[in-house]
C-alpha atoms as a PDB file:
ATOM      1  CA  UNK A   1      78.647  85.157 -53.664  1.00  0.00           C
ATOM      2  CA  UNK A   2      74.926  83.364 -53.103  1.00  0.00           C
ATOM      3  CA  UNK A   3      76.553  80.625 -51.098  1.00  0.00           C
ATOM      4  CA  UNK A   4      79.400  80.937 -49.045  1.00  0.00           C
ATOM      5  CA  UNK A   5      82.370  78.162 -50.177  1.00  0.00           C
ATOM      6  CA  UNK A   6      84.350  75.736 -48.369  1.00  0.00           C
ATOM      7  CA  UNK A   7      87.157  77.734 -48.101  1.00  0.00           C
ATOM      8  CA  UNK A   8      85.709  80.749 -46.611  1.00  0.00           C
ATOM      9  CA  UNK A   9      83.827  78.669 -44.000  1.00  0.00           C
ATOM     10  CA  UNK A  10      86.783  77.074 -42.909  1.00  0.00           C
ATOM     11  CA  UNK A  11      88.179  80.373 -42.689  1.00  0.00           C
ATOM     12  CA  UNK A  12      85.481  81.876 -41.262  1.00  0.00           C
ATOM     13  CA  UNK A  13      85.187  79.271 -38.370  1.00  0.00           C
ATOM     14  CA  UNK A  14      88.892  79.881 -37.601  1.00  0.00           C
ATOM     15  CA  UNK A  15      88.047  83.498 -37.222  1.00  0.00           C
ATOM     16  CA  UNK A  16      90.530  84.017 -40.359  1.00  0.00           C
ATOM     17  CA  UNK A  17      88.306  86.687 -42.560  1.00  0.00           C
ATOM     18  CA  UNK A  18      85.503  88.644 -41.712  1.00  0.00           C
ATOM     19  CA  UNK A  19      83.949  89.567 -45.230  1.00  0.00           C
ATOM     20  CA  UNK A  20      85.971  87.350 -48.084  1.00  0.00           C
ATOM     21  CA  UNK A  21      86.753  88.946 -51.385  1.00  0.00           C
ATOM     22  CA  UNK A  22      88.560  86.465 -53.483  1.00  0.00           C
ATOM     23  CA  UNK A  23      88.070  82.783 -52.570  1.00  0.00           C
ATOM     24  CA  UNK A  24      90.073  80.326 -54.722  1.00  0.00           C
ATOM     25  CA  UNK A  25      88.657  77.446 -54.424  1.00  0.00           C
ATOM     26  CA  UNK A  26      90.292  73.708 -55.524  1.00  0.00           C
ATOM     27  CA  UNK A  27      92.125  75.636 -58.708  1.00  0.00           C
ATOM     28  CA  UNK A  28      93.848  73.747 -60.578  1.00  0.00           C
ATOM     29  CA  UNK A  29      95.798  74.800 -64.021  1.00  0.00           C
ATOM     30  CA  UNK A  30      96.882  72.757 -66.328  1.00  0.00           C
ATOM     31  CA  UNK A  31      98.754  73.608 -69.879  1.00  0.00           C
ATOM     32  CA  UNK A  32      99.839  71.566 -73.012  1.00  0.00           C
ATOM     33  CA  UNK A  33     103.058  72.475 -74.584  1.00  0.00           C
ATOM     34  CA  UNK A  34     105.841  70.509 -76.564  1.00  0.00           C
ATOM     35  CA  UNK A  35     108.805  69.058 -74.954  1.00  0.00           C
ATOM     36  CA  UNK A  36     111.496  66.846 -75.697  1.00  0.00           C
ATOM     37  CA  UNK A  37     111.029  64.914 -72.510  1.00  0.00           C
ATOM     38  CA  UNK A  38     110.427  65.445 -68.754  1.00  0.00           C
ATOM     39  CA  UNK A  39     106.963  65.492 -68.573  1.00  0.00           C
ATOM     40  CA  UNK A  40     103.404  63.699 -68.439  1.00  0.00           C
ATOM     41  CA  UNK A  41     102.799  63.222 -72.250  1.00  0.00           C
ATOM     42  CA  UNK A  42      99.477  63.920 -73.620  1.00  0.00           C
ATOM     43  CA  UNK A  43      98.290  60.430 -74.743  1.00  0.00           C
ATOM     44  CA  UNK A  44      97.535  60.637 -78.728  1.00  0.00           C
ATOM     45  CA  UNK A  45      96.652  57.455 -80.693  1.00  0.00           C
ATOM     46  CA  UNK A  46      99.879  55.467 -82.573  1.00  0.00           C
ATOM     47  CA  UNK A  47      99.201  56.911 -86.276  1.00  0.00           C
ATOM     48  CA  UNK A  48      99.220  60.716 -84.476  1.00  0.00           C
ATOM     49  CA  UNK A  49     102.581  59.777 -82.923  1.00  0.00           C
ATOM     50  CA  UNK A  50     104.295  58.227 -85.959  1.00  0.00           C
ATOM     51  CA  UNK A  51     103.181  60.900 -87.716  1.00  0.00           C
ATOM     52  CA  UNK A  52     104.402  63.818 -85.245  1.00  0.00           C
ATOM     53  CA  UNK A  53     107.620  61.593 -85.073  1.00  0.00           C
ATOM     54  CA  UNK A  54     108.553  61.239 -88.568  1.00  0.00           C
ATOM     55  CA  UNK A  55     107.851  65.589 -89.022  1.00  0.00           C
ATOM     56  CA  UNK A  56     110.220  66.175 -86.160  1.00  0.00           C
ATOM     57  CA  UNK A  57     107.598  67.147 -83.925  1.00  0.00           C
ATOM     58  CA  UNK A  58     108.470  66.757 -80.105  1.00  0.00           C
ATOM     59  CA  UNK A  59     105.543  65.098 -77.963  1.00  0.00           C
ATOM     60  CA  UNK A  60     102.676  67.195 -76.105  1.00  0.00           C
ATOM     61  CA  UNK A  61     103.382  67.253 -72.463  1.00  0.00           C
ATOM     62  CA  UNK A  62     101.253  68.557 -70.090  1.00  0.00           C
ATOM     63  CA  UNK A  63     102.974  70.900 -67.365  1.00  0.00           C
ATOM     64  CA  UNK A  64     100.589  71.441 -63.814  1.00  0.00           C
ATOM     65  CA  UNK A  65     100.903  75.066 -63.041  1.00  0.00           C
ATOM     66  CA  UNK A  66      98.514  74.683 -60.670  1.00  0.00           C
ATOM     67  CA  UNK A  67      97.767  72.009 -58.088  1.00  0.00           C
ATOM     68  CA  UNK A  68      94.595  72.290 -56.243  1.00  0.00           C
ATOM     69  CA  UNK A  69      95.003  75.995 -54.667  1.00  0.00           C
ATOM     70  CA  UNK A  70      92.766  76.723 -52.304  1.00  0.00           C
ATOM     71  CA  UNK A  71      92.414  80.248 -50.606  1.00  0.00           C
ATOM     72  CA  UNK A  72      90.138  82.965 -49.100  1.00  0.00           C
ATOM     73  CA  UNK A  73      91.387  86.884 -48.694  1.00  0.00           C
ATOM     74  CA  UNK A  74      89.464  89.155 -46.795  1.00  0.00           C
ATOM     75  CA  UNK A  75      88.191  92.957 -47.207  1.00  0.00           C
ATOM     76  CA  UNK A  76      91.052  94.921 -45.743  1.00  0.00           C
ATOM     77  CA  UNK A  77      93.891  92.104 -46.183  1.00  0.00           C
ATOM     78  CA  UNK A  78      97.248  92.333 -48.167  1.00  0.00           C
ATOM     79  CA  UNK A  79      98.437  89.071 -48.992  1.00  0.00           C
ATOM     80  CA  UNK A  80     101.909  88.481 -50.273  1.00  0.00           C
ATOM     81  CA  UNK A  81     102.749  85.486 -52.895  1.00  0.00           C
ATOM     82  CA  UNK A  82     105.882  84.365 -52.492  1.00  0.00           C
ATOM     83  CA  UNK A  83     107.784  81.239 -54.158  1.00  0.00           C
ATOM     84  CA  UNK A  84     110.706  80.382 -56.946  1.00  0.00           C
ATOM     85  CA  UNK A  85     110.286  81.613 -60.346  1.00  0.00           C
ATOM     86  CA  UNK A  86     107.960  79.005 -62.245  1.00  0.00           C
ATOM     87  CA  UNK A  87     105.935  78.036 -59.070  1.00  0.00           C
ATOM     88  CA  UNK A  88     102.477  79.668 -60.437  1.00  0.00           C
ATOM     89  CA  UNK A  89     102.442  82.937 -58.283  1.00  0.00           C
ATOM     90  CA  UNK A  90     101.445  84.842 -61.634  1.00  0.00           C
ATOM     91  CA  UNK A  91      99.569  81.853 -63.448  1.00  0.00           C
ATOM     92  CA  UNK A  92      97.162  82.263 -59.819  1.00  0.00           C
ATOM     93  CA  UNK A  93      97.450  86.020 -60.168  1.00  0.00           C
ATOM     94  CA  UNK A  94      95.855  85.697 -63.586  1.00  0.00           C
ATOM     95  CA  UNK A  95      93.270  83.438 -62.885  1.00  0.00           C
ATOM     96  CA  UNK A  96      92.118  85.906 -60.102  1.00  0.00           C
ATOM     97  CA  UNK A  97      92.069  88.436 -62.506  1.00  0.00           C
ATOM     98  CA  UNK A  98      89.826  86.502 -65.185  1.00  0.00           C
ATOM     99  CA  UNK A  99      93.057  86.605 -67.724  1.00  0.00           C
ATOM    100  CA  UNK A 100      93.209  82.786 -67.855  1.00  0.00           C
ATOM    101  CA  UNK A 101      90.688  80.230 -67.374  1.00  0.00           C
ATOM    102  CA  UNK A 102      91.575  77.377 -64.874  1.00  0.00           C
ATOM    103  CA  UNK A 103      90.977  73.828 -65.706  1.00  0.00           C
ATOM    104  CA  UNK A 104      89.232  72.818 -62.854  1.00  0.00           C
ATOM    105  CA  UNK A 105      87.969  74.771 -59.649  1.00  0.00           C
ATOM    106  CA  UNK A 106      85.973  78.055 -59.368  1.00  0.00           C
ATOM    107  CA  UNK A 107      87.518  81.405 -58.065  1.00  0.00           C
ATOM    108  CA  UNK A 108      84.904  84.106 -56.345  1.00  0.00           C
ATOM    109  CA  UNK A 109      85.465  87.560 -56.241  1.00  0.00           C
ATOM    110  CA  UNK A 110      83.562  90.586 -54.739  1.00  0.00           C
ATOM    111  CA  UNK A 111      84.273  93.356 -57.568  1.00  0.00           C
ATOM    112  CA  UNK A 112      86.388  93.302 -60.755  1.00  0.00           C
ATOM    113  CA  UNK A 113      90.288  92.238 -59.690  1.00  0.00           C
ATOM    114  CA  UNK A 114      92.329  95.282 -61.328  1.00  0.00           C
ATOM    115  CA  UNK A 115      95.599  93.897 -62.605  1.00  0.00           C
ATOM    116  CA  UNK A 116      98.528  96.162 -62.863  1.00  0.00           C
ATOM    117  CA  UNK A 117      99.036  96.815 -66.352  1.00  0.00           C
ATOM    118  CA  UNK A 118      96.335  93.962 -67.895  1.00  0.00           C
ATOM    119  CA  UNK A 119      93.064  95.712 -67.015  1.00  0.00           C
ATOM    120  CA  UNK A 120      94.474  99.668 -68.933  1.00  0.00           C
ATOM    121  CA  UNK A 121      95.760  99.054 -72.535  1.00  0.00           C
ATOM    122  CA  UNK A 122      97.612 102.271 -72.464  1.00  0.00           C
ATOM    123  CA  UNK A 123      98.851 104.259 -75.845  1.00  0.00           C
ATOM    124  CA  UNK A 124     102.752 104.492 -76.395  1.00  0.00           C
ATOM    125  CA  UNK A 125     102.530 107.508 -79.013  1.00  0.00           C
ATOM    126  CA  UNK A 126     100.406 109.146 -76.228  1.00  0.00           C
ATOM    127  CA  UNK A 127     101.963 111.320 -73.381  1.00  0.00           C
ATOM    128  CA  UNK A 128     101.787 109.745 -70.103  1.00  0.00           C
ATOM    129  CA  UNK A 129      99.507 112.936 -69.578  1.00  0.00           C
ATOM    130  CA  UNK A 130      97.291 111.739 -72.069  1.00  0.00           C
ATOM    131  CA  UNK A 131      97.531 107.864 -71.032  1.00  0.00           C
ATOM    132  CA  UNK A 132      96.348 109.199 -67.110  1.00  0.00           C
ATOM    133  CA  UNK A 133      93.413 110.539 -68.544  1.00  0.00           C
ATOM    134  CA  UNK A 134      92.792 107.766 -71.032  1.00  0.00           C
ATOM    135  CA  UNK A 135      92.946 104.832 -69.301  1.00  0.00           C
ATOM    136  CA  UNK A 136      91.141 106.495 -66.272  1.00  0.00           C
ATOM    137  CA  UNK A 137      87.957 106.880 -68.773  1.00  0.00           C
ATOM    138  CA  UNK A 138      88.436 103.669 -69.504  1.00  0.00           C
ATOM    139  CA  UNK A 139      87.933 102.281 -66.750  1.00  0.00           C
ATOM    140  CA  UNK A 140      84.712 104.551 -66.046  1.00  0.00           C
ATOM    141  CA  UNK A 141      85.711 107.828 -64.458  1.00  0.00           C
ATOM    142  CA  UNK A 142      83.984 110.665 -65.937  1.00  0.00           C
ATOM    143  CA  UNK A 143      86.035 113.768 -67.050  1.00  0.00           C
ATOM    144  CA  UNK A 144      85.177 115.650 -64.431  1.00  0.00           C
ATOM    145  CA  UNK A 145      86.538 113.086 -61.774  1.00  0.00           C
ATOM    146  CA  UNK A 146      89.697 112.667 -63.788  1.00  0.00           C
ATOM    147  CA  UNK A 147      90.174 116.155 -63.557  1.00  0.00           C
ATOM    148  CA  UNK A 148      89.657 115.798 -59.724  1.00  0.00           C
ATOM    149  CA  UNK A 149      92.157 113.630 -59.141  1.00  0.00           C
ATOM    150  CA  UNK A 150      94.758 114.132 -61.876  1.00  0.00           C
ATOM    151  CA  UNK A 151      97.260 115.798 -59.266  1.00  0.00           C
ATOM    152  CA  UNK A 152      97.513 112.937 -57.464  1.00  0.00           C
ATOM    153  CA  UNK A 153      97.746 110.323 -59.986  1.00  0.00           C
ATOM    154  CA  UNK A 154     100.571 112.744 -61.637  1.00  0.00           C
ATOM    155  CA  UNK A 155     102.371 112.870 -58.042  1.00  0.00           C
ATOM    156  CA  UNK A 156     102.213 108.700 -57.489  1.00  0.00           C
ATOM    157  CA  UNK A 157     103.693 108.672 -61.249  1.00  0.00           C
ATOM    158  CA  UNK A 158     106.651 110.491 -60.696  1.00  0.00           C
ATOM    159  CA  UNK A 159     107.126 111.214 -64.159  1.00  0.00           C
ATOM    160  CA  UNK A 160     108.479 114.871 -63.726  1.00  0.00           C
ATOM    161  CA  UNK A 161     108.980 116.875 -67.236  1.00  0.00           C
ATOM    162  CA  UNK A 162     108.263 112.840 -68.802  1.00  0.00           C
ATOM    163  CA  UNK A 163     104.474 113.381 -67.982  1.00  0.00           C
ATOM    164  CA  UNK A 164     104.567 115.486 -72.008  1.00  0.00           C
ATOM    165  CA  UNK A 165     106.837 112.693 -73.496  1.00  0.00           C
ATOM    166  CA  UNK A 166     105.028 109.675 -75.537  1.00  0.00           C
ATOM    167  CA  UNK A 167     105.169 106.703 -73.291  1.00  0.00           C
ATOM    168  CA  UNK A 168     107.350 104.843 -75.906  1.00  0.00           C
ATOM    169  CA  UNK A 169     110.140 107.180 -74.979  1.00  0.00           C
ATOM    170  CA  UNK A 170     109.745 105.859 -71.453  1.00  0.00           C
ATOM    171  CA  UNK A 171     112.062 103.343 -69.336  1.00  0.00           C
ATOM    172  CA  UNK A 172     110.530 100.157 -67.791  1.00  0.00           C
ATOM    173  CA  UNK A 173     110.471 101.670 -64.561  1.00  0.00           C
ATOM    174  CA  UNK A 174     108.567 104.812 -65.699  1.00  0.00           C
ATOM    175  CA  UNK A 175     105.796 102.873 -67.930  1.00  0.00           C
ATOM    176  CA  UNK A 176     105.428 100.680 -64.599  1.00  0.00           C
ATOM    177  CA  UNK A 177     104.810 103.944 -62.867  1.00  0.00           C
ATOM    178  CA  UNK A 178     102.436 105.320 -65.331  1.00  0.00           C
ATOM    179  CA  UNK A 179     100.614 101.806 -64.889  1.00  0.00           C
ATOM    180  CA  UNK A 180     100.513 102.174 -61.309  1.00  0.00           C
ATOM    181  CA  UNK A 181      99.116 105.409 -61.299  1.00  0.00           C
ATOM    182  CA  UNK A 182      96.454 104.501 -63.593  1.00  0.00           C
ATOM    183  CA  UNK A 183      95.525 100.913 -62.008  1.00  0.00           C
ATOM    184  CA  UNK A 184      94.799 102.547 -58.293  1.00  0.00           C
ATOM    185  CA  UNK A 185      92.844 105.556 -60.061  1.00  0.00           C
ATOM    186  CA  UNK A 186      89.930 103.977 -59.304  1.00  0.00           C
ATOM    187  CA  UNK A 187      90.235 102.619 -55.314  1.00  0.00           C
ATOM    188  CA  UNK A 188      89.650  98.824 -56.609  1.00  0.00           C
ATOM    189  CA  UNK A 189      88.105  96.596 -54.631  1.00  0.00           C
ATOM    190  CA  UNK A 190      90.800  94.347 -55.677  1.00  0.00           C
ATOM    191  CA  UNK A 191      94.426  95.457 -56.041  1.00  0.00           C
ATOM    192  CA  UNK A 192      96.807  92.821 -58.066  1.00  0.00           C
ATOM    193  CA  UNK A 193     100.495  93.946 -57.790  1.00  0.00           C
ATOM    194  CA  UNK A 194     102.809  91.316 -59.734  1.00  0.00           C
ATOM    195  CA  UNK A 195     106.465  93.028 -58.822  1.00  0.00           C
ATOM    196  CA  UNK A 196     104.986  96.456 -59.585  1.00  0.00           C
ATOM    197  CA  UNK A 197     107.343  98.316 -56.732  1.00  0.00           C
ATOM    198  CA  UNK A 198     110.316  96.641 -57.841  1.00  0.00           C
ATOM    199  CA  UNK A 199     110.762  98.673 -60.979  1.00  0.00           C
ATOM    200  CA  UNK A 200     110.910 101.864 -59.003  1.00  0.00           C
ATOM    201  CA  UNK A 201     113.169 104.185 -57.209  1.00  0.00           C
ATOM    202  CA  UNK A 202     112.648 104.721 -53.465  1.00  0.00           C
ATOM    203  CA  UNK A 203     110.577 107.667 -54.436  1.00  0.00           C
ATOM    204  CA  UNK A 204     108.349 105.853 -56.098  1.00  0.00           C
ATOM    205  CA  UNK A 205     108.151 102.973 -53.805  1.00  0.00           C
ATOM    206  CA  UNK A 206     106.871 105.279 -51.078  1.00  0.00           C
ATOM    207  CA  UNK A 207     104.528 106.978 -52.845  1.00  0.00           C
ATOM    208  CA  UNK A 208     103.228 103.715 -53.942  1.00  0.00           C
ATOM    209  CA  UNK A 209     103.097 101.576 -50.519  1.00  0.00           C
ATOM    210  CA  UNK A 210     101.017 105.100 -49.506  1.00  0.00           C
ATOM    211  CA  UNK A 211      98.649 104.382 -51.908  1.00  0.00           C
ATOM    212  CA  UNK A 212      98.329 100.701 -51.195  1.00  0.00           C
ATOM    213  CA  UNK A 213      98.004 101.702 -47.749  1.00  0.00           C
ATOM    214  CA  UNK A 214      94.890 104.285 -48.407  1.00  0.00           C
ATOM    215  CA  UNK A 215      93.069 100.962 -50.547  1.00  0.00           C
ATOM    216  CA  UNK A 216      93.137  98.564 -47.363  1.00  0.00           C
ATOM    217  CA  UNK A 217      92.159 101.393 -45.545  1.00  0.00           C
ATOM    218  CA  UNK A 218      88.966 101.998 -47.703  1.00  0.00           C
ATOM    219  CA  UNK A 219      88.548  97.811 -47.057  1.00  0.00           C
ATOM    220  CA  UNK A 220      90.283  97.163 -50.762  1.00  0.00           C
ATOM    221  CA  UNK A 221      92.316  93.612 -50.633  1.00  0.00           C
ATOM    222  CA  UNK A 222      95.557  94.005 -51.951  1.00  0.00           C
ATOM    223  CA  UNK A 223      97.532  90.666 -53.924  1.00  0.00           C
ATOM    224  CA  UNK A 224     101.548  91.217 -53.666  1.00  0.00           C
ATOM    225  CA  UNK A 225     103.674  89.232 -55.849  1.00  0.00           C
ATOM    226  CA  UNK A 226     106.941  89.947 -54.800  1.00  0.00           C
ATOM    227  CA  UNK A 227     110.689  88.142 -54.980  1.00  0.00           C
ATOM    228  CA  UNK A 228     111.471  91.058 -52.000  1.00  0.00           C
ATOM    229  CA  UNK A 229     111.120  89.430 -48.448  1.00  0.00           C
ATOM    230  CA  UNK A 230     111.622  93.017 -47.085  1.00  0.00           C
ATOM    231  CA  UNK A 231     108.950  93.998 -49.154  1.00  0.00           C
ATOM    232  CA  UNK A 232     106.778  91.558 -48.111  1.00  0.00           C
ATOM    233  CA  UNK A 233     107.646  91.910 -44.840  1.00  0.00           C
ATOM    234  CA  UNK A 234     106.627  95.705 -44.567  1.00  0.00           C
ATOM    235  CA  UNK A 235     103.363  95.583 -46.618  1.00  0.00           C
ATOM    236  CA  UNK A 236     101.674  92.195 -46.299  1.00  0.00           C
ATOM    237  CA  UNK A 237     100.246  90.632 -42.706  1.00  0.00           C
ATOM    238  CA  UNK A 238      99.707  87.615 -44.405  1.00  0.00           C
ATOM    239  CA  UNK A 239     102.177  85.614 -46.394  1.00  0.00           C
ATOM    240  CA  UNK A 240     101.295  82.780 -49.406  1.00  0.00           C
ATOM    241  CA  UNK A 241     104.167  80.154 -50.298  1.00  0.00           C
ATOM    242  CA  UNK A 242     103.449  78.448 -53.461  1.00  0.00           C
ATOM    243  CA  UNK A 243     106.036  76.118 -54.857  1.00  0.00           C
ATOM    244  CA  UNK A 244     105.933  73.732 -57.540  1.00  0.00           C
ATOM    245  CA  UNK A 245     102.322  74.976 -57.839  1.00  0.00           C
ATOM    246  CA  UNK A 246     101.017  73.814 -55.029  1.00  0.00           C
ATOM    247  CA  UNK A 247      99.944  75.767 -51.933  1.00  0.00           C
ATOM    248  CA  UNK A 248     103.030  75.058 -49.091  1.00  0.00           C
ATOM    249  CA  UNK A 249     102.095  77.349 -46.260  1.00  0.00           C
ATOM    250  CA  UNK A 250      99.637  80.423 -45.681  1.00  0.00           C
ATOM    251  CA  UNK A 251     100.305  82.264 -42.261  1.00  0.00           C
ATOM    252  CA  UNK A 252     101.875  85.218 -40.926  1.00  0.00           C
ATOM    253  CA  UNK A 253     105.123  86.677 -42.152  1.00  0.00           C
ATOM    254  CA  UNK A 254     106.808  85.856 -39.168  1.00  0.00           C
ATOM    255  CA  UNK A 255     105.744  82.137 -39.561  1.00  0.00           C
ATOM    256  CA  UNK A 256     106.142  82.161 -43.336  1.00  0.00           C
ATOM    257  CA  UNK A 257     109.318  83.623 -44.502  1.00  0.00           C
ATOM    258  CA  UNK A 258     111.793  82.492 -42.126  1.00  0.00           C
ATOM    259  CA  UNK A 259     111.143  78.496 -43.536  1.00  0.00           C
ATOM    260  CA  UNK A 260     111.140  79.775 -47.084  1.00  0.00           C
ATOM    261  CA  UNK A 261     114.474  81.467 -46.346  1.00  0.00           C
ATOM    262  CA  UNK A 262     115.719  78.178 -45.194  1.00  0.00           C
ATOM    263  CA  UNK A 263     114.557  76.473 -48.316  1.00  0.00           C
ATOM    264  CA  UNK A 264     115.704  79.252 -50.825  1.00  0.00           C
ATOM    265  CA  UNK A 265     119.265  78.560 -48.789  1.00  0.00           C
ATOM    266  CA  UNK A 266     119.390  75.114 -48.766  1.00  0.00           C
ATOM    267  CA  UNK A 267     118.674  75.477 -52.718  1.00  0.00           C
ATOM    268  CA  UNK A 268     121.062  77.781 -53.270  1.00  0.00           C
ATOM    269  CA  UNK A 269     123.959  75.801 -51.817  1.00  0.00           C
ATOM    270  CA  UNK A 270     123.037  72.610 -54.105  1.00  0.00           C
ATOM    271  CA  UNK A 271     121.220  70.560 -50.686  1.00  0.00           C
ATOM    272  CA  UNK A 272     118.365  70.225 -52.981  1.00  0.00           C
ATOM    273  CA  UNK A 273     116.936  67.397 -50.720  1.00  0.00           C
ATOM    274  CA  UNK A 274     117.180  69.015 -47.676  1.00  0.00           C
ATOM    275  CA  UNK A 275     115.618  72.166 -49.371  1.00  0.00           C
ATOM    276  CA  UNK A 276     112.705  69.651 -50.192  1.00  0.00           C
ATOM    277  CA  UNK A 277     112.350  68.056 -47.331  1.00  0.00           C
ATOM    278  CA  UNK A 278     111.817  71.684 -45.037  1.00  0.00           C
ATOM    279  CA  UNK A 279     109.442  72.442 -47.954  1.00  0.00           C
ATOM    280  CA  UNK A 280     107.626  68.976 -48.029  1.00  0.00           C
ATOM    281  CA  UNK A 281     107.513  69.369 -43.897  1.00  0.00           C
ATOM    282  CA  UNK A 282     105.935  72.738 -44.010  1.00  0.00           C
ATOM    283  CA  UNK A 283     103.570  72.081 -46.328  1.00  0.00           C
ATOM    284  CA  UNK A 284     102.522  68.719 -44.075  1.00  0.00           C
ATOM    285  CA  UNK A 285     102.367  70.870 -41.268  1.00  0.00           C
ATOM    286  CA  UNK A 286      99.613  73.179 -43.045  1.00  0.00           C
ATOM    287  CA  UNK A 287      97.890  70.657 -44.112  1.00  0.00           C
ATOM    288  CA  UNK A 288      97.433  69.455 -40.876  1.00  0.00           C
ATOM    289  CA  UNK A 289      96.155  72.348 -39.358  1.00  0.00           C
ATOM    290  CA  UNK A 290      93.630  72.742 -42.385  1.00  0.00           C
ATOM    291  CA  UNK A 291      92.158  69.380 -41.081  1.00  0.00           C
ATOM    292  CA  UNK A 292      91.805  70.394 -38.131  1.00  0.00           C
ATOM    293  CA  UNK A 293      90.266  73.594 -38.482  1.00  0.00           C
ATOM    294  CA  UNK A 294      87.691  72.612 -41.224  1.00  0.00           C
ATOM    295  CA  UNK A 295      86.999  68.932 -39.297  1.00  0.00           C
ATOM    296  CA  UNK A 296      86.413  71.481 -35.626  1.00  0.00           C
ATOM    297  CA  UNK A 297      82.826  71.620 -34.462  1.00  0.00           C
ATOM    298  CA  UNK A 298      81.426  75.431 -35.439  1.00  0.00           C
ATOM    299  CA  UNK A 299      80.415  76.255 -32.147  1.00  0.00           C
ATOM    300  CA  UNK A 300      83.073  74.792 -29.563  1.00  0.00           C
ATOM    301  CA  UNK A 301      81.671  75.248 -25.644  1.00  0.00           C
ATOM    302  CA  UNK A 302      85.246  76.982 -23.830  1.00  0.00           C
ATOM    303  CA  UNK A 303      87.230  74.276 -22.092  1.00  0.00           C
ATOM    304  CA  UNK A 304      88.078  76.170 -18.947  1.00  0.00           C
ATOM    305  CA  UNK A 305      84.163  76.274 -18.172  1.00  0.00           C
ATOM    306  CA  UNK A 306      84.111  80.319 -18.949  1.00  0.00           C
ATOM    307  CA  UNK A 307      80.685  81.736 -20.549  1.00  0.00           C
END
């Protein structure tokens, strides 16, 4: 990045990231599909509407997947996404990873984002065997470092006497192993996991959070979409509420989870307004703070008259 973006100086004043990664900056998303109602319709002139009318055509609606997102990760940082299914966790998870263009903003990143299971087409009338070695060439390794590191890739897969079958004989939660394997082959810079440790057995799951552990280690930043709060809890030190798609609170997991709990509760027992209103007060609250931060002077003398 040539110039550094709002975001990361806001961030960087608030002594939030050292080096950024990924900076989302003002991202917004927006798709056209058909609906039969509940929606802003795309405005068309009157002979384009009789005409869609008298096919049996319902109108063009436009749905906001994103609203305005605006974030910075560090080098180093695991960030969890959290939020209802439909709130644009994995529409902002592939606009990170250049799989979908957004409408409007920018998004910055310092090396290619390696999403788990878009960046390796893998072969299902190939062994998994074969697939490890594949997809690792594809993504650059020579043969000899394949070789070099096969063992270990073939240990984080799990695949047992399955390592010789064709993938297509595979389960879902082997193929999402074998994807795994093959998308942390290369230590990314950038680690995109959309519910990638869900699909496995506790096995797997500690083999994996291992190897997330050894890419923030090696200053890697690691994206964790996850419906798991536990999960969250125990591998992200930063936590990402998006509802609605619209950025609600970014903060610790302590500060985080506990008021999306509350909401997810309130929901669940039908107190939809209540569930809005902690939602709508949280995200207030963060907004506020933003202001603050980005509006503070970058050099502020102490206030207790210390050097």
């Amino acid at each position: 990045m040539s110039a550094e973006t709002r975001p990361a100086a806001a961030a960087r004043r608030r002594g939030a990231i050292r080096n950024p990664a990924v900076v989302v900056d003002d991202v917004t998303v927006v798709y056209t599909v058909t609906s039969t109602g509940g929606g802003e319709e795309v405005p068309v002139s009157r002979a384009v509407r009789l005409a869609r009318r008298a096919l049996g055509r319902p109108p063009i609606v436009r749905n906001r997947a994103l609203d305005g997102v605006t974030l910075a990760v560090a080098e180093g940082e695991s960030v969890g996404f959290i939020g209802r299914n439909g709130s644009g966790k994995s529409t902002l998870m592939n606009v990170v990873a250049g799989q979908l263009n957004p409408t409007s903003g920018r998004v910055y990143a310092a090396g290619t984002p390696a999403k788990l299971g878009v960046n390796v087409s893998l072969v299902p009338a190939l062994s998994g065997e074969r697939n490890i070695r594949l997809g690792c060439l594809a993504q650059g390794m020579t043969p000899a470092q394949v070789d070099a590191k096969m063992d270990e890739l073939v240990h984080i897969a799990a695949l047992d006497k399955a390592l010789h079958w064709p993938m297509k004989a595979y389960s879902s939660g082997m193929a999402a192993r074998l994807r795994f394997a093959v998308a942390t082959a290369t230590d990314p810079e950038i680690l995109i996991l959309d519910e990638a440790l869900g699909t496995g057995d506790a096995q797997f799951q500690d083999r994996g959070k291992a190897r997330m552990q050894e890419i923030r280690d090696q200053a890697g930043c690691i994206l964790f979409v996850s419906h798991s709060m536990g999960e969250v809890r125990q591998m992200c030190s930063r936590v990402v509420w998006i509802d609605e798609g619209a950025l609600v609170m970014d903060g610790s997991p302590e500060d985080v989870i506990p008021v999306y709990e509350r909401f997810m509760q309130e929901l669940a027992a039908g107190n939809n307004r209540s569930g809005e209103r902690i939602r709508d007060d949280a995200r207030r609250d963060m907004i506020g703070t933003v202001l603050d931060d980005v509006s503070a002077p970058r050099d502020t003398p102490p206030q207790d008259g210390t050097a």
